[in-house]
N, C-alpha and C. Protein backbone atom coordinates (compact mmCIF):
# COMPACT_ATOMS: atom_id res chain seq x y z
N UNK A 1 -52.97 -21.58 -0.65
CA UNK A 1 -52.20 -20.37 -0.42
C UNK A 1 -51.23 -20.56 0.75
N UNK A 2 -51.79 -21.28 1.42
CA UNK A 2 -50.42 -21.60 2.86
C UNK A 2 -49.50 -22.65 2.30
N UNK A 3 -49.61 -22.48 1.64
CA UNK A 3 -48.81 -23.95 0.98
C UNK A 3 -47.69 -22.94 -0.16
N UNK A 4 -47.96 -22.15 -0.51
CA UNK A 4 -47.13 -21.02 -1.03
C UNK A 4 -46.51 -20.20 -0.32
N UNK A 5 -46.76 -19.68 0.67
CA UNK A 5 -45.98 -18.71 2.04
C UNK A 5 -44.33 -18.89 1.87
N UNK A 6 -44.74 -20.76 2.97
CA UNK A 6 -43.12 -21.29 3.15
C UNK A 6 -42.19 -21.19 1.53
N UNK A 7 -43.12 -21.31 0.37
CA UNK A 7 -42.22 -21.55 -0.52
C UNK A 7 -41.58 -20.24 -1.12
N UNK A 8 -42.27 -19.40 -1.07
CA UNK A 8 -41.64 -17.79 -1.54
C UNK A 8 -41.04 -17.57 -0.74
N UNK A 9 -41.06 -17.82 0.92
CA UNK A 9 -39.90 -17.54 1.83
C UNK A 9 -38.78 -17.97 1.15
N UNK A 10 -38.95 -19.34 1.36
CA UNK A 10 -37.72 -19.85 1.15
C UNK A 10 -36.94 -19.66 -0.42
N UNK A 11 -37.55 -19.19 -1.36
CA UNK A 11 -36.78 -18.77 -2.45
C UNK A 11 -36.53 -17.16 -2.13
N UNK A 12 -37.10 -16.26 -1.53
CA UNK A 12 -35.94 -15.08 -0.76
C UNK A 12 -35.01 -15.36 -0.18
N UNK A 13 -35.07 -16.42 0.89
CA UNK A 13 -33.77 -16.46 1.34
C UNK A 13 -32.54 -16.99 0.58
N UNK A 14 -33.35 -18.20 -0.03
CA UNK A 14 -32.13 -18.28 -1.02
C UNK A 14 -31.48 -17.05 -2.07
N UNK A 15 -32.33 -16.23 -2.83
CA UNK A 15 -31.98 -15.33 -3.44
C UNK A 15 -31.29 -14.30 -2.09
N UNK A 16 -31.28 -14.03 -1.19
CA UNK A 16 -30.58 -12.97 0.12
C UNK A 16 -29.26 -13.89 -0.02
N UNK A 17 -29.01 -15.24 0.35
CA UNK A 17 -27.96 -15.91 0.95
C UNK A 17 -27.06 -15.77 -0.63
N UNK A 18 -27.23 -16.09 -1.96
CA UNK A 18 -27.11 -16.01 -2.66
C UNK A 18 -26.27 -14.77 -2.96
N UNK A 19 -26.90 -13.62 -3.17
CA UNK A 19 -26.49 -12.33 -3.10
C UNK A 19 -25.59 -11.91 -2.32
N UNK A 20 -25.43 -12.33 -1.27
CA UNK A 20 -24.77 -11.86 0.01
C UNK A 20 -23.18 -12.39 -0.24
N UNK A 21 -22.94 -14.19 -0.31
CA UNK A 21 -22.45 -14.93 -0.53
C UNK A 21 -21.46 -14.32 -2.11
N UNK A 22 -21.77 -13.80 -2.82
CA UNK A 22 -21.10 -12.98 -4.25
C UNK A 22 -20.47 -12.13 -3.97
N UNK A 23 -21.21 -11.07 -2.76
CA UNK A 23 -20.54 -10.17 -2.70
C UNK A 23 -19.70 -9.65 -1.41
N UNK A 24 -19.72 -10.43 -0.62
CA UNK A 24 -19.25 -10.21 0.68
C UNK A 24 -17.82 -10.63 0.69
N UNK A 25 -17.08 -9.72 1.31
CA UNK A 25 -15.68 -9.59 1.35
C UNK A 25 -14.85 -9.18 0.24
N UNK A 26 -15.51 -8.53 -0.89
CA UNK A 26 -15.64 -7.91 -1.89
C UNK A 26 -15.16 -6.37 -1.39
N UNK A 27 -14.16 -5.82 -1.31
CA UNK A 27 -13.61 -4.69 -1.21
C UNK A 27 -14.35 -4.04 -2.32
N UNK A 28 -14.84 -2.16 -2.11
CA UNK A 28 -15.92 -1.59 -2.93
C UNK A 28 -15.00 -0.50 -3.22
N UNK A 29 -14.75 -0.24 -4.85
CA UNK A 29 -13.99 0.14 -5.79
C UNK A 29 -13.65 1.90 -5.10
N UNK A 30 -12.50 2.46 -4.68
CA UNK A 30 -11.96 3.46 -4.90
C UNK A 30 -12.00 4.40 -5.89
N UNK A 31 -11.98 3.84 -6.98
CA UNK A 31 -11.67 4.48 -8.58
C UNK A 31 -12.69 4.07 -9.14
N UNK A 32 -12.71 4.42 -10.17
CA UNK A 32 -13.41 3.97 -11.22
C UNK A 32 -12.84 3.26 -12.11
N UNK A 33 -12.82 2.07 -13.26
CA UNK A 33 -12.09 1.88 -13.66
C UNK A 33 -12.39 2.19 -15.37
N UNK A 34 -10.87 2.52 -15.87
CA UNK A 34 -11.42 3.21 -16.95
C UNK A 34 -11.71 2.39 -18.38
N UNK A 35 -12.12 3.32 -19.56
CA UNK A 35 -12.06 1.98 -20.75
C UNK A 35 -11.38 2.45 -21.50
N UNK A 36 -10.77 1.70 -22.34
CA UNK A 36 -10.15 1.96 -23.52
C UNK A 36 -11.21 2.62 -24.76
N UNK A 37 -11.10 3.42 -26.24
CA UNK A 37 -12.00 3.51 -26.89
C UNK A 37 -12.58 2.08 -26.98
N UNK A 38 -11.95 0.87 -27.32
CA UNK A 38 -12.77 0.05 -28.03
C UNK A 38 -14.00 -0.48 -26.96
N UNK A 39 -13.83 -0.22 -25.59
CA UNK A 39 -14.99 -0.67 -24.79
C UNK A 39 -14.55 -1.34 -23.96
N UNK A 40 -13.32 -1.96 -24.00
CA UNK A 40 -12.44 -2.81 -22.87
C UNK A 40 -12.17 -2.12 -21.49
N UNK A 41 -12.38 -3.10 -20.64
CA UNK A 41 -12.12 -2.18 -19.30
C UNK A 41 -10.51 -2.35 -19.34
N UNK A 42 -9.64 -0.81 -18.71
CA UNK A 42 -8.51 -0.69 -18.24
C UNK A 42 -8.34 -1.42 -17.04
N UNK A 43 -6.92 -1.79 -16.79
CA UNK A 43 -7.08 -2.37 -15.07
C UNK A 43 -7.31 -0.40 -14.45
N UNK A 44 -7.77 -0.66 -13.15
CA UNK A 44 -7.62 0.72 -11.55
C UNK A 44 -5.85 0.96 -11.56
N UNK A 45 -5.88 2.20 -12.25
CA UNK A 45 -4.30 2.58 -11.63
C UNK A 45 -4.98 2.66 -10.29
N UNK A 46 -3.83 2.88 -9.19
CA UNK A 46 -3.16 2.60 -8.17
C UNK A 46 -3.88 4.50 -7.74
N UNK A 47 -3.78 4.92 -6.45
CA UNK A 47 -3.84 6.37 -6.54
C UNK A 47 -2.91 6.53 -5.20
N UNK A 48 -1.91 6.95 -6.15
CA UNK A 48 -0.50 7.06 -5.26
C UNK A 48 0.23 8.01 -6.65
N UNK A 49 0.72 8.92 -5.27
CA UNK A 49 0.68 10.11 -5.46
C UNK A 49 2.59 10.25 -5.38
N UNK A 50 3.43 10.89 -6.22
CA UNK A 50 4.92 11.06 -5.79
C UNK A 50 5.20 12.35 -5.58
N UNK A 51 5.83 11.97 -4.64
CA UNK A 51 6.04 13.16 -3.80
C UNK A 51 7.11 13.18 -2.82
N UNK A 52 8.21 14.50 -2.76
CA UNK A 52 9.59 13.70 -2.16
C UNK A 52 9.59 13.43 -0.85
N UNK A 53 10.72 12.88 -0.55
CA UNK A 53 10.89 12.36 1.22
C UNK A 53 11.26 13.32 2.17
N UNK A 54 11.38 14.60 1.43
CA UNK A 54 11.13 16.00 2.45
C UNK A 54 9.51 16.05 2.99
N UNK A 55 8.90 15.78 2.24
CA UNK A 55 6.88 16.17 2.41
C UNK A 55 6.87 14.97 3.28
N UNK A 56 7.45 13.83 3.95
CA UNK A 56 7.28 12.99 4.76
C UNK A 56 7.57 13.69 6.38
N UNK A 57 6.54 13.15 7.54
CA UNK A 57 6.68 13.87 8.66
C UNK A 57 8.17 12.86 9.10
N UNK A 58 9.00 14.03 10.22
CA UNK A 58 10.36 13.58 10.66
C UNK A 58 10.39 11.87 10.79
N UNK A 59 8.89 11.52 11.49
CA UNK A 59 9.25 9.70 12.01
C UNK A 59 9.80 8.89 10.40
N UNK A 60 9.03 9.43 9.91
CA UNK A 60 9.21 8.82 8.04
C UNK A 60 10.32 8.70 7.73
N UNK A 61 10.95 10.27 7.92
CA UNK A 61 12.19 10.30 7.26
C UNK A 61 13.09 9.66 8.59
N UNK A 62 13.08 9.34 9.46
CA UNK A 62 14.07 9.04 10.15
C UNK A 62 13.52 7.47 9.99
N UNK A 63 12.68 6.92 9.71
CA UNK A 63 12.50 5.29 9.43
C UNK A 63 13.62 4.99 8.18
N UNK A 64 13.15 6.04 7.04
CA UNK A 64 14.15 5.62 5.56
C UNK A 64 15.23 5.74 5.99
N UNK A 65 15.92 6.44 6.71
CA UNK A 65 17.09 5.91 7.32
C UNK A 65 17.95 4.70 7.47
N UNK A 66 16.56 4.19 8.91
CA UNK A 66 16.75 3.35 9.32
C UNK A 66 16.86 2.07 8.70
N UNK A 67 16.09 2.24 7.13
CA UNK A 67 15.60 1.19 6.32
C UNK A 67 17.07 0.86 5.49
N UNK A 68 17.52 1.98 5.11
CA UNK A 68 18.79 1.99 4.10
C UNK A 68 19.94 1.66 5.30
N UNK A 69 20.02 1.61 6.59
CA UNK A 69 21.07 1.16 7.17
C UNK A 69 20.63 -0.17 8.05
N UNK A 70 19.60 -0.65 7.44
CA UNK A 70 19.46 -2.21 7.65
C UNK A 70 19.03 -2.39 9.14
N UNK A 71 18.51 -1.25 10.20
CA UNK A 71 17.87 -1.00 10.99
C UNK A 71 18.97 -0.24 12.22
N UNK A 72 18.36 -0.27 13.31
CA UNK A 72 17.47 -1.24 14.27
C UNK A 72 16.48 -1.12 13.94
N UNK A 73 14.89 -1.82 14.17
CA UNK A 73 13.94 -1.58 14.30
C UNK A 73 13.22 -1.91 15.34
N UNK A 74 12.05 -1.48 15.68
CA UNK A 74 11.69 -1.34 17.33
C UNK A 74 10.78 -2.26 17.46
N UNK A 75 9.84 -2.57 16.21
CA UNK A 75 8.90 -3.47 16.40
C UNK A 75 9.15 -5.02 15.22
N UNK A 76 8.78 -5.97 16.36
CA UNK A 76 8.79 -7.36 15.33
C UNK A 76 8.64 -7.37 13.95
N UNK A 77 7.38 -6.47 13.71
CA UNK A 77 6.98 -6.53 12.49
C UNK A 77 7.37 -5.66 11.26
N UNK A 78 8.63 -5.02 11.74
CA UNK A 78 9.34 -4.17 10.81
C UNK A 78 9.85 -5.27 9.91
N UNK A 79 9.87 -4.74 8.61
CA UNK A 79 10.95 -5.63 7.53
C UNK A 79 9.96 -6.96 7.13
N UNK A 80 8.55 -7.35 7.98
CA UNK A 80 7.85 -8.49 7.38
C UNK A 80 7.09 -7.72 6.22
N UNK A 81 6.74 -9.29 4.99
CA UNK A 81 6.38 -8.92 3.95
C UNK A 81 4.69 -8.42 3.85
N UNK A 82 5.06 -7.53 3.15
CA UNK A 82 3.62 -6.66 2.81
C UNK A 82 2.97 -7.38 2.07
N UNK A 83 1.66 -8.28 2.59
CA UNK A 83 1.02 -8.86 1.01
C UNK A 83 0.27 -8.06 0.16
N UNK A 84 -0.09 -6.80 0.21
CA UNK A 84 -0.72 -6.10 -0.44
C UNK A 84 -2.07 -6.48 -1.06
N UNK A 85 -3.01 -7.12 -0.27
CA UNK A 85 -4.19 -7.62 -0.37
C UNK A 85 -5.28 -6.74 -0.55
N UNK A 86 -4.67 -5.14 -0.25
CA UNK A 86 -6.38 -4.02 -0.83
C UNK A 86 -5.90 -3.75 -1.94
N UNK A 87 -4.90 -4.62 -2.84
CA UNK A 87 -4.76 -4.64 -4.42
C UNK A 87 -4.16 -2.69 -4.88
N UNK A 88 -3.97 -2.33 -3.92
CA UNK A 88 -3.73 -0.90 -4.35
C UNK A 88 -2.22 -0.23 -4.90
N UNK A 89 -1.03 -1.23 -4.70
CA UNK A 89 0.10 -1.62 -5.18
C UNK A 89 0.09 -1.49 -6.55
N UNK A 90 0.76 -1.63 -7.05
CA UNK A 90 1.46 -2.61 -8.28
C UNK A 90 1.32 -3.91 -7.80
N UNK A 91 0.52 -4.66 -8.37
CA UNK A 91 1.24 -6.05 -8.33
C UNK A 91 2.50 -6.61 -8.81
N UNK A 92 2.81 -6.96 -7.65
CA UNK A 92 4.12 -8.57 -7.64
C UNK A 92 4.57 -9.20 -7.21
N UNK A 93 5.45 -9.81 -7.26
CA UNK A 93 5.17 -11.65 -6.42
C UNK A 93 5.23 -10.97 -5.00
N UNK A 94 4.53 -12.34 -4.39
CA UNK A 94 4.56 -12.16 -2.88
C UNK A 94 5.85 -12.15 -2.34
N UNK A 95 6.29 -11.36 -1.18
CA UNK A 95 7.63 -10.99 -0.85
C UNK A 95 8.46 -9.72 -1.49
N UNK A 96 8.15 -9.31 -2.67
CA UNK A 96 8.58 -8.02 -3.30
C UNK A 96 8.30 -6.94 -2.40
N UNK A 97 6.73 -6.41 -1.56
CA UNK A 97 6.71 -5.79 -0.65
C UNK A 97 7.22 -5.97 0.94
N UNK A 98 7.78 -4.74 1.42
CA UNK A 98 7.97 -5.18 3.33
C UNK A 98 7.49 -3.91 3.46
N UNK A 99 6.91 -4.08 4.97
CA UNK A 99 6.17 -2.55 5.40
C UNK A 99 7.09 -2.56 6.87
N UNK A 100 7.12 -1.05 7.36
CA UNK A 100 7.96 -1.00 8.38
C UNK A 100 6.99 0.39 9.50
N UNK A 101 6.70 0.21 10.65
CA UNK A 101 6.14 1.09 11.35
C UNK A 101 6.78 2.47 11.38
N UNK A 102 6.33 2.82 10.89
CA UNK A 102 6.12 4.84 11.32
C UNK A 102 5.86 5.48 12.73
N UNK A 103 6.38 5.77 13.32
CA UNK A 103 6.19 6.42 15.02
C UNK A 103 5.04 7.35 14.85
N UNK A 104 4.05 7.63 15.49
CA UNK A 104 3.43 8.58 15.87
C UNK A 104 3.45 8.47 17.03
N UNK A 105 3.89 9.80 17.80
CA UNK A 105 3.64 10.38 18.46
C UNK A 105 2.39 10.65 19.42
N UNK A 106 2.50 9.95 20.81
CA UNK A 106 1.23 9.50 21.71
C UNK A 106 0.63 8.70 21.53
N UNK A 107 1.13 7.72 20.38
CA UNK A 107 -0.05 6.55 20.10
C UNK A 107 0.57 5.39 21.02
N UNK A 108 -0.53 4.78 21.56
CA UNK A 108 0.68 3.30 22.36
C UNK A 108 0.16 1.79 21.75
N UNK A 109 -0.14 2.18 20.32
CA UNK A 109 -0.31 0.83 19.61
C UNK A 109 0.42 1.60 18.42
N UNK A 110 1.16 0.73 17.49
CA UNK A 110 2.16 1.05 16.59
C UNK A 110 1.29 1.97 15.40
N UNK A 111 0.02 2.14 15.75
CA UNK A 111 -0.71 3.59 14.83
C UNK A 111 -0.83 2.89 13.39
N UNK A 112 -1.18 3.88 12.79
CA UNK A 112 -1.65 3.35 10.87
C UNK A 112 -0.43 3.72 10.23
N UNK A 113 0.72 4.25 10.56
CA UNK A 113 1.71 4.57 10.03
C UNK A 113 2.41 3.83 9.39
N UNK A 114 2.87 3.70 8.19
CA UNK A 114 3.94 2.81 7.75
C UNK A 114 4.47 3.57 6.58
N UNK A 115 6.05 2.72 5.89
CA UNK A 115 6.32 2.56 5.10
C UNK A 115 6.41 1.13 4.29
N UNK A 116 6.09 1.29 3.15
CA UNK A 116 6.36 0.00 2.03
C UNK A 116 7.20 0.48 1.41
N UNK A 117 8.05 -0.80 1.47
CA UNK A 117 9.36 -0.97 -0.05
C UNK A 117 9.09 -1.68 -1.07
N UNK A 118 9.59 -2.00 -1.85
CA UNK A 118 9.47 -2.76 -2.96
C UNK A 118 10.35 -2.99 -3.28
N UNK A 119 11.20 -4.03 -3.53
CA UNK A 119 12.34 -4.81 -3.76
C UNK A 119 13.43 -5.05 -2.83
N UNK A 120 14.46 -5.74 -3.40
CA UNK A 120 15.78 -5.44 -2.21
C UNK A 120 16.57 -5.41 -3.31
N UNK A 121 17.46 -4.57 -2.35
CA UNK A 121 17.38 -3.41 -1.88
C UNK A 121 16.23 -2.50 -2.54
N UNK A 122 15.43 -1.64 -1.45
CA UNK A 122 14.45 -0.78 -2.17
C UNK A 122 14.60 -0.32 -3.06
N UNK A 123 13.77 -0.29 -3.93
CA UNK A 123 13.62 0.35 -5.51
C UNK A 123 12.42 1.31 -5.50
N UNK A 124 11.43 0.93 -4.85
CA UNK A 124 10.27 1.44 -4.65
C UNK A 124 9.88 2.19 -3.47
N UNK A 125 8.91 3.18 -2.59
CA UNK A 125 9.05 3.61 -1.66
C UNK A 125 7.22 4.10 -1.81
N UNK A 126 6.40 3.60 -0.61
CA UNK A 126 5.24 4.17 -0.43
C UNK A 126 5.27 4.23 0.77
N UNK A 127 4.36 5.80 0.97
CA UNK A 127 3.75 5.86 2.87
C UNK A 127 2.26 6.51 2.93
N UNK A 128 1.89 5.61 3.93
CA UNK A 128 0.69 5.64 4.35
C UNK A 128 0.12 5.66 5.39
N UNK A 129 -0.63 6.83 6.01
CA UNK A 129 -1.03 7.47 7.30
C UNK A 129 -1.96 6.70 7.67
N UNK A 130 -2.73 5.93 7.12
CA UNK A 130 -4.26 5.85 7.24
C UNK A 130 -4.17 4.45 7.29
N UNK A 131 -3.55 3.77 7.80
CA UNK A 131 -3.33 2.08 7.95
C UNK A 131 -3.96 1.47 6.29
N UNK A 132 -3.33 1.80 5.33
CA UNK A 132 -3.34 0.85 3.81
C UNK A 132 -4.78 1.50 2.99
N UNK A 133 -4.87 2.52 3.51
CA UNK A 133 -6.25 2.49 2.47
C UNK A 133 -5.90 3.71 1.46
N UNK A 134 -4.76 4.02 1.68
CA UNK A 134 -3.85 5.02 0.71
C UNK A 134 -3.01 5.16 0.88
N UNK A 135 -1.90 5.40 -0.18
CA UNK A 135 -0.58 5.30 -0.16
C UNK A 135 0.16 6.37 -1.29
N UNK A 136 1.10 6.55 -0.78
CA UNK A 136 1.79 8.15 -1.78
C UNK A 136 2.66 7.75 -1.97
N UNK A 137 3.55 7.56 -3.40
CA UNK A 137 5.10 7.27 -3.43
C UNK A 137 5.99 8.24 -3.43
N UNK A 138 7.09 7.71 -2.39
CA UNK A 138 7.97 9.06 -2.76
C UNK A 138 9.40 8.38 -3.51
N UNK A 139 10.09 9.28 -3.57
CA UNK A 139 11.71 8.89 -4.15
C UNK A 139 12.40 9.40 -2.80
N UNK A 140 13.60 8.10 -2.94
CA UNK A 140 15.07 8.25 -1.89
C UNK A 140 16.08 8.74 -2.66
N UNK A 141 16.63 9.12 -2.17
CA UNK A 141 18.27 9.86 -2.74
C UNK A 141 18.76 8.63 -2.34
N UNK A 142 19.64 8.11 -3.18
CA UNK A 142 20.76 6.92 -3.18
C UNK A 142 22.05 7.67 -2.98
């Protein structure tokens, strides 16, 4: 029987390290994803919401501005590409997205604020309060 102990240990841990190892760094589903009748899973639409660039707070709308007149922008990381890695986009090629900081007000780190574009010149337009874990599209007036 002591001769069995070490060995059921050690096949838990393997089954723990195992388990762990599958699922770790595994982002945990938002949506549900849906099926078609025949039983096929749908891909996760996206949950982004359109809605115009009036319902955006002033920093927003004074960024799209800034975006359609090719800046200034205040921080380095304005205009770098969005890889869109919490998959919540549309996918497409890398570089199709750029995200640009959103001001809030009293924050003295550039906050969760942003906007994403999608293409160049923008074609596309998402903003998101909550640093990427949701995003609302709106439309620009051209």
């Amino acid at each position: 029987m002591r001769q069995l102990k070490p060995l059921i240990l050690l096949v838990i841990v393997l089954f723990a390290v195992t388990f762990w190892s599958r699922h770790a760094g595994k982002p945990e589903a938002t949506a549900p994803i849906a099926s078609h009748a025949d039983g096929n899973a749908a891909p996760r639409t996206p949950d982004v919401a359109k809605e115009g660039s009036a319902s955006l707070p002033a920093q927003a709308r004074q960024m799209v501005q800034r975006i359609n007149q090719g800046g200034p922008f205040e921080h380095s990381q304005d205009g770098v590409v969005f890889g869109n890695y919490e998959g919540l986009l549309p996918k497409q090629p890398r570089g199709y997205y750029h995200e640009y900081t959103v001001e809030t007000p009293g924050a003295r780190t550039r906050g969760a604020r942003r906007i994403i574009t999608g293409g160049t010149p923008p074609a596309v337009w998402y903003y998101t309060d909550d640093h990427y874990r949701s995003f609302h599209r709106f439309e620009v007036a051209r």
